[in-house]
Structure formats: structure tokens, C-alpha cells
PDB file of N, CA and C in Angstrom:
ATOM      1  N   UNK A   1       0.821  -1.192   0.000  1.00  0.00           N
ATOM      2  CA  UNK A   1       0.000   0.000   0.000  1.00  0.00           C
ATOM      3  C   UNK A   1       0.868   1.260   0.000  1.00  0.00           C
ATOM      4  N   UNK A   2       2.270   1.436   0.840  1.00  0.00           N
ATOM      5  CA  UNK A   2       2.932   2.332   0.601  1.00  0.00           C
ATOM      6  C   UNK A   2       3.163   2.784  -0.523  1.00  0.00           C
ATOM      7  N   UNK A   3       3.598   1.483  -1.604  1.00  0.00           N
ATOM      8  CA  UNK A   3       4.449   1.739  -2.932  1.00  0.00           C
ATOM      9  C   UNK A   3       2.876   2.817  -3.780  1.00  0.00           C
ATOM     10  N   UNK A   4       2.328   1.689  -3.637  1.00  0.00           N
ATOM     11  CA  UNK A   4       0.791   2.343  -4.212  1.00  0.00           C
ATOM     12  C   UNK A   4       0.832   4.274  -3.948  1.00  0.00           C
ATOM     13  N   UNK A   5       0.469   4.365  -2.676  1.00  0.00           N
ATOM     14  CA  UNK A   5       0.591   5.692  -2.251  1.00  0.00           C
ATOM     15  C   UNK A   5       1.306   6.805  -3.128  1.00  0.00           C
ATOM     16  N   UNK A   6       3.028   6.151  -3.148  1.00  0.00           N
ATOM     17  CA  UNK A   6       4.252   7.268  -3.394  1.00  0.00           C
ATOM     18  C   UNK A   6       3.906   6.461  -4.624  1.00  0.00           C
ATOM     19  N   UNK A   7       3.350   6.038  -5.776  1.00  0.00           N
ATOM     20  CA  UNK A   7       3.258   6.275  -6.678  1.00  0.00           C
ATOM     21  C   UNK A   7       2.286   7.034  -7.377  1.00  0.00           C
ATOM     22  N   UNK A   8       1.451   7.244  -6.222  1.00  0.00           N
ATOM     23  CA  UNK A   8       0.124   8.350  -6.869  1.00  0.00           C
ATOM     24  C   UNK A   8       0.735   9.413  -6.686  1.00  0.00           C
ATOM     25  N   UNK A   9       1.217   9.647  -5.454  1.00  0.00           N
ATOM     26  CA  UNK A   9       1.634  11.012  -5.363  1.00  0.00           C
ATOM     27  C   UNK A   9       3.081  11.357  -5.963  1.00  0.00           C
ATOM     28  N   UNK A  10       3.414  10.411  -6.655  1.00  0.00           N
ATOM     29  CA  UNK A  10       4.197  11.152  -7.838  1.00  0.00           C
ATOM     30  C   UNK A  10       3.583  11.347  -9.299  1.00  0.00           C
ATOM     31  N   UNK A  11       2.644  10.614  -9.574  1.00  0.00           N
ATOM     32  CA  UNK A  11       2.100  10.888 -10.845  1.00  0.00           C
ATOM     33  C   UNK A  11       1.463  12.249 -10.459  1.00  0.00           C
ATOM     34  N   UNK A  12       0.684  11.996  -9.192  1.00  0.00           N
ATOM     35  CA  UNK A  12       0.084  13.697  -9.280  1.00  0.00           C
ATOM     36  C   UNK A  12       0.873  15.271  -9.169  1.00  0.00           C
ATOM     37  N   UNK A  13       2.312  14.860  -8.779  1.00  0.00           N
ATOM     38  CA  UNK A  13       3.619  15.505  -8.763  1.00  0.00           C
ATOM     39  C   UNK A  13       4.002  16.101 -10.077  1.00  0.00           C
ATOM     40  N   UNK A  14       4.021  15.278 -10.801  1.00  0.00           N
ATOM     41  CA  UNK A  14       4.582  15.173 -12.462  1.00  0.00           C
ATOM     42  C   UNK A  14       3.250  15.957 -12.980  1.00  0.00           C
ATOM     43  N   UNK A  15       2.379  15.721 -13.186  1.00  0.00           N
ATOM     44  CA  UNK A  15       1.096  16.415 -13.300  1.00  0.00           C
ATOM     45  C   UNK A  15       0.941  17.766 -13.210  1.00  0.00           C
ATOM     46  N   UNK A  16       0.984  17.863 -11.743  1.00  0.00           N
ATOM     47  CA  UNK A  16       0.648  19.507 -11.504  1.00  0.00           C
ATOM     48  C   UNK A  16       2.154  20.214 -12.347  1.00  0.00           C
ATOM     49  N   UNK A  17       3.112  19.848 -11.752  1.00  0.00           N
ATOM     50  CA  UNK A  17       4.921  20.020 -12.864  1.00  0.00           C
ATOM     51  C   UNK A  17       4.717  20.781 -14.106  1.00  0.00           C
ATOM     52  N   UNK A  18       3.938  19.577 -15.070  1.00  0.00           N
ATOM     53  CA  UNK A  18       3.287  19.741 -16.440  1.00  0.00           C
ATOM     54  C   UNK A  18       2.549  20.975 -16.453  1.00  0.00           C
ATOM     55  N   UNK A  19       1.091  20.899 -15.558  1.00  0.00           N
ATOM     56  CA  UNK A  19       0.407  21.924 -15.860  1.00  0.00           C
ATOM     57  C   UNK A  19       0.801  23.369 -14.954  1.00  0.00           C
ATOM     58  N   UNK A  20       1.876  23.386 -14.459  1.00  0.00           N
ATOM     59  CA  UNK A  20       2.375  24.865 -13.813  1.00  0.00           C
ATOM     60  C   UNK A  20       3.191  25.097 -14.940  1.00  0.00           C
ATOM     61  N   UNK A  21       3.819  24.388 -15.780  1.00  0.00           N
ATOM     62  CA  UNK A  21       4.794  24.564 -16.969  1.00  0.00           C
ATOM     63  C   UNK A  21       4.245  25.186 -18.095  1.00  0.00           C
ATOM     64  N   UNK A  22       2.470  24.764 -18.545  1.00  0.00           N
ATOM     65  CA  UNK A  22       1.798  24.949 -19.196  1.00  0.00           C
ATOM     66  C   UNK A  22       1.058  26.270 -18.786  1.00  0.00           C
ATOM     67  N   UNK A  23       0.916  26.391 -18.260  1.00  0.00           N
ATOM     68  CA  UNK A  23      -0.068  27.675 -17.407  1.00  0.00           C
ATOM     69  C   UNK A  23       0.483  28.749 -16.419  1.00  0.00           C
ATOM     70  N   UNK A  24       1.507  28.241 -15.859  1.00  0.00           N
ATOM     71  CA  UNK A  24       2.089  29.324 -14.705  1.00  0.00           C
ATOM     72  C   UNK A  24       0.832  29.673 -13.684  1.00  0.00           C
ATOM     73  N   UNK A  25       0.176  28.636 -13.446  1.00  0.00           N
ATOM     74  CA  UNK A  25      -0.682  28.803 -12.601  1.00  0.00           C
ATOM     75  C   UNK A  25      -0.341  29.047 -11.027  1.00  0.00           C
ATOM     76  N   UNK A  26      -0.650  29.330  -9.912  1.00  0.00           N
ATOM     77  CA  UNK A  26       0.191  29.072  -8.583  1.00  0.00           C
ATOM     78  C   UNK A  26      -0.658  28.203  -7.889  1.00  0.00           C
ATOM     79  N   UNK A  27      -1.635  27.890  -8.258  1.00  0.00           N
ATOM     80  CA  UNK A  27      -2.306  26.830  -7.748  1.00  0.00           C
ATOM     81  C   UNK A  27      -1.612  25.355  -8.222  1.00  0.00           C
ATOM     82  N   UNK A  28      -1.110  24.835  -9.265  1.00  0.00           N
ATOM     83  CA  UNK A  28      -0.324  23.875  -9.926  1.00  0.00           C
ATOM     84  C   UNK A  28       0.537  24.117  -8.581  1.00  0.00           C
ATOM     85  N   UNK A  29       1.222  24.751  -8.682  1.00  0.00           N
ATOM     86  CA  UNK A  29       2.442  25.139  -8.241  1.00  0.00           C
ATOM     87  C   UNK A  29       2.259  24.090  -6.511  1.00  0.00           C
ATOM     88  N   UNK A  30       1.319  25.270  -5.790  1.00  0.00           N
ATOM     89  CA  UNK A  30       1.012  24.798  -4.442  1.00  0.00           C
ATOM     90  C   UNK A  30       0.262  23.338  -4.245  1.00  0.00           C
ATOM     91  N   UNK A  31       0.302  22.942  -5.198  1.00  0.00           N
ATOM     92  CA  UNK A  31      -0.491  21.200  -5.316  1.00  0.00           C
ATOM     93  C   UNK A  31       0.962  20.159  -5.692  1.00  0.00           C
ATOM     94  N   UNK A  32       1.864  20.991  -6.401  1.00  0.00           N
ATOM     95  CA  UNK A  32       2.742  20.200  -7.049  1.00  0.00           C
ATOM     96  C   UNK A  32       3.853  19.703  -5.461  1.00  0.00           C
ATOM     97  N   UNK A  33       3.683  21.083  -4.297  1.00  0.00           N
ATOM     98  CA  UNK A  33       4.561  20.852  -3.071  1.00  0.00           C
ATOM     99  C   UNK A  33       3.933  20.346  -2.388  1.00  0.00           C
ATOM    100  N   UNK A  34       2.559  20.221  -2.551  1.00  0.00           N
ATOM    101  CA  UNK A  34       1.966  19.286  -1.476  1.00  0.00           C
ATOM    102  C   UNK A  34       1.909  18.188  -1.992  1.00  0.00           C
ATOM    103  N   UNK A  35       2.022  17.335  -2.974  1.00  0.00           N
ATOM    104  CA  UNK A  35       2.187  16.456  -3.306  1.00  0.00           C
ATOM    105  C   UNK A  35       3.403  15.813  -3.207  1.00  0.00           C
ATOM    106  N   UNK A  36       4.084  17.087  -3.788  1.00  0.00           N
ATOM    107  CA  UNK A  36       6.132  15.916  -3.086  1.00  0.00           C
ATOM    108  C   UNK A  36       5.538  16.164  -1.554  1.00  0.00           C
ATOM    109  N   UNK A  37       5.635  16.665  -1.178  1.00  0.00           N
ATOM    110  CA  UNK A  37       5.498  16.675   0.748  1.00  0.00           C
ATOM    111  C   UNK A  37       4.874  15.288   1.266  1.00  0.00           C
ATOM    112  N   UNK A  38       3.578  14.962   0.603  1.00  0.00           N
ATOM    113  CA  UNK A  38       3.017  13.822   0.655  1.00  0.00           C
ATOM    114  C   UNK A  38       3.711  12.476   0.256  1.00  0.00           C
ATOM    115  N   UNK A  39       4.455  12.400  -0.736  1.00  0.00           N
ATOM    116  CA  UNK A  39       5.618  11.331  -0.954  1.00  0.00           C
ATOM    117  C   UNK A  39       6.389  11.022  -0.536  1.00  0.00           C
ATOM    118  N   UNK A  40       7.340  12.248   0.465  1.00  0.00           N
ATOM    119  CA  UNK A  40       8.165  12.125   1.312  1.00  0.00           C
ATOM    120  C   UNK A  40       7.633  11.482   2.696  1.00  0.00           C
ATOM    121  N   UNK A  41       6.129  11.709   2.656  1.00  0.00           N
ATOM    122  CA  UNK A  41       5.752  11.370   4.040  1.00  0.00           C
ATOM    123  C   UNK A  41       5.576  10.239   4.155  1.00  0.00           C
ATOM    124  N   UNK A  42       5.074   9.414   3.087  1.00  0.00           N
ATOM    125  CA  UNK A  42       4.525   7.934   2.303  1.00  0.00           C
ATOM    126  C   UNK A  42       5.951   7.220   2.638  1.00  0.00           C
ATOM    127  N   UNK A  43       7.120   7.697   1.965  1.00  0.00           N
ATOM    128  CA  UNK A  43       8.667   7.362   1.821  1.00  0.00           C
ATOM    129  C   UNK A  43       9.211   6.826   3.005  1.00  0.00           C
ATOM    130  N   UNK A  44       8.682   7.519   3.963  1.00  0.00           N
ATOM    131  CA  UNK A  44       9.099   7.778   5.012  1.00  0.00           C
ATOM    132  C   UNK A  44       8.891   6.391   5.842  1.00  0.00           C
ATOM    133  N   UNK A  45       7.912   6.533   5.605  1.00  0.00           N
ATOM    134  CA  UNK A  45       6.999   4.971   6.520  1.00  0.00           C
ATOM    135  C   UNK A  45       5.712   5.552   7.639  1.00  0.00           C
ATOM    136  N   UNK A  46       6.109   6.828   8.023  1.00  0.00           N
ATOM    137  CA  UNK A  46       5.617   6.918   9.106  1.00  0.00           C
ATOM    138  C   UNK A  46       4.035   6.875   9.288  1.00  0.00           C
ATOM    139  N   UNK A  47       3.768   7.271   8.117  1.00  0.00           N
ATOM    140  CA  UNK A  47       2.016   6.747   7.835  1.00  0.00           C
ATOM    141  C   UNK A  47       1.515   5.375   8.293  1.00  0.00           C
ATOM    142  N   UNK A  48       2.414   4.469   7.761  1.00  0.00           N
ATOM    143  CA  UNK A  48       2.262   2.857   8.025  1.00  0.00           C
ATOM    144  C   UNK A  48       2.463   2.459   9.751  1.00  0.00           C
ATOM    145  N   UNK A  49       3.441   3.755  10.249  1.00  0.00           N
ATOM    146  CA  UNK A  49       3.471   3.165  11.595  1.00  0.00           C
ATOM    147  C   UNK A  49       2.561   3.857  12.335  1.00  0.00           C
ATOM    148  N   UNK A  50       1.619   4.688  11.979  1.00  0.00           N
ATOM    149  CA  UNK A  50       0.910   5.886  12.441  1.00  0.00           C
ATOM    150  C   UNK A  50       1.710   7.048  13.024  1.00  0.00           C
ATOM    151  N   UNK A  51       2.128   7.218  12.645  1.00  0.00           N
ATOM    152  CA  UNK A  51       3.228   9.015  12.695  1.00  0.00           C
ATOM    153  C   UNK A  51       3.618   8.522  14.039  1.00  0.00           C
ATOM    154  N   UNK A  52       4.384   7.141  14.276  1.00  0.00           N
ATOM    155  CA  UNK A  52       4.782   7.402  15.639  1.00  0.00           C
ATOM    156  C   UNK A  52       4.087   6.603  16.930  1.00  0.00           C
ATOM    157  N   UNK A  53       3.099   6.702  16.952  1.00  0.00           N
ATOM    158  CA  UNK A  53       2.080   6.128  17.928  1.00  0.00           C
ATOM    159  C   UNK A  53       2.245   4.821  17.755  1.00  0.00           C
ATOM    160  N   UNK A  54       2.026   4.263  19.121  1.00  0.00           N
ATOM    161  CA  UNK A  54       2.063   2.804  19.335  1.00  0.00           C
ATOM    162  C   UNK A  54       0.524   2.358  19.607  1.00  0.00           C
ATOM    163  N   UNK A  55       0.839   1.214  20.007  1.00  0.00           N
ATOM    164  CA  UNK A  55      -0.312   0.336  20.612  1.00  0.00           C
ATOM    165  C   UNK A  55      -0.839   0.883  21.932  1.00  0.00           C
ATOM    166  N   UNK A  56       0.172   1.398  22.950  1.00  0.00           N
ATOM    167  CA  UNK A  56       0.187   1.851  24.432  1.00  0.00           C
ATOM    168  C   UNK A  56      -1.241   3.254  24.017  1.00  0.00           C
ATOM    169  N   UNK A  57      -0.912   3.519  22.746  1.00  0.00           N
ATOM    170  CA  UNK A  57      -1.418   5.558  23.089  1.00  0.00           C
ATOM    171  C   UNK A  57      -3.075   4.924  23.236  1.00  0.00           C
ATOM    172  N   UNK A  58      -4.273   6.284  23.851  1.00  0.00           N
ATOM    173  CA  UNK A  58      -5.277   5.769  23.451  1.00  0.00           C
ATOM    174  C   UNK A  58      -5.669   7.303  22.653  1.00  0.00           C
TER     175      UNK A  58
END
């Protein structure tokens, strides 16, 4: 499910890329960093472990 993840959020990376290239939009733009941001986070693992939290938290 990770790989899944950081592969959407690079197609949607490459995407917004394209259409800020095409348009100079700043909305592209601010979708294109939240999307790497989101890949790095995917990358990371920490989603899979829940950012951290164990079994103990309630």
C-alpha cells in the first residue's frame, strides 16, 4: 500500500509540474509541493506506523 501511495503522489507531482509549466498557474504550483510533501511522508513509513504512535497511546 505504501508503494501504491508514493506512486500516486508522484504521478500527481509530475502532473501539476506539467500543468504549472503549461499555465504558470500558482495553484499547480502549491499542489505540485503538497504532493512531493506527501511522498516524502509515504517514503518515510511513518504513515504505516501511524506518525509514531504505538499500541500503548489511546
Amino acid at each position: 500500500m505504501q508503494y501504491l501511495a508514493m506512486i500516486i503522489s508522484a504521478v500527481m507531482f509530475a502532473f501539476s509540474g506539467w500543468m504549472y509549466s503549461q499555465t504558470g498557474d500558482w495553484v499547480a504550483l502549491v499542489f505540485m509541493v503538497g504532493s512531493g510533501a506527501y511522498g516524502l511522508l509515504f517514503a518515510s513509513g511513518k504513515v504505516a506506523t501511524g506518525l509514531g504512535r504505538n499500541s500503548s497511546d489511546k
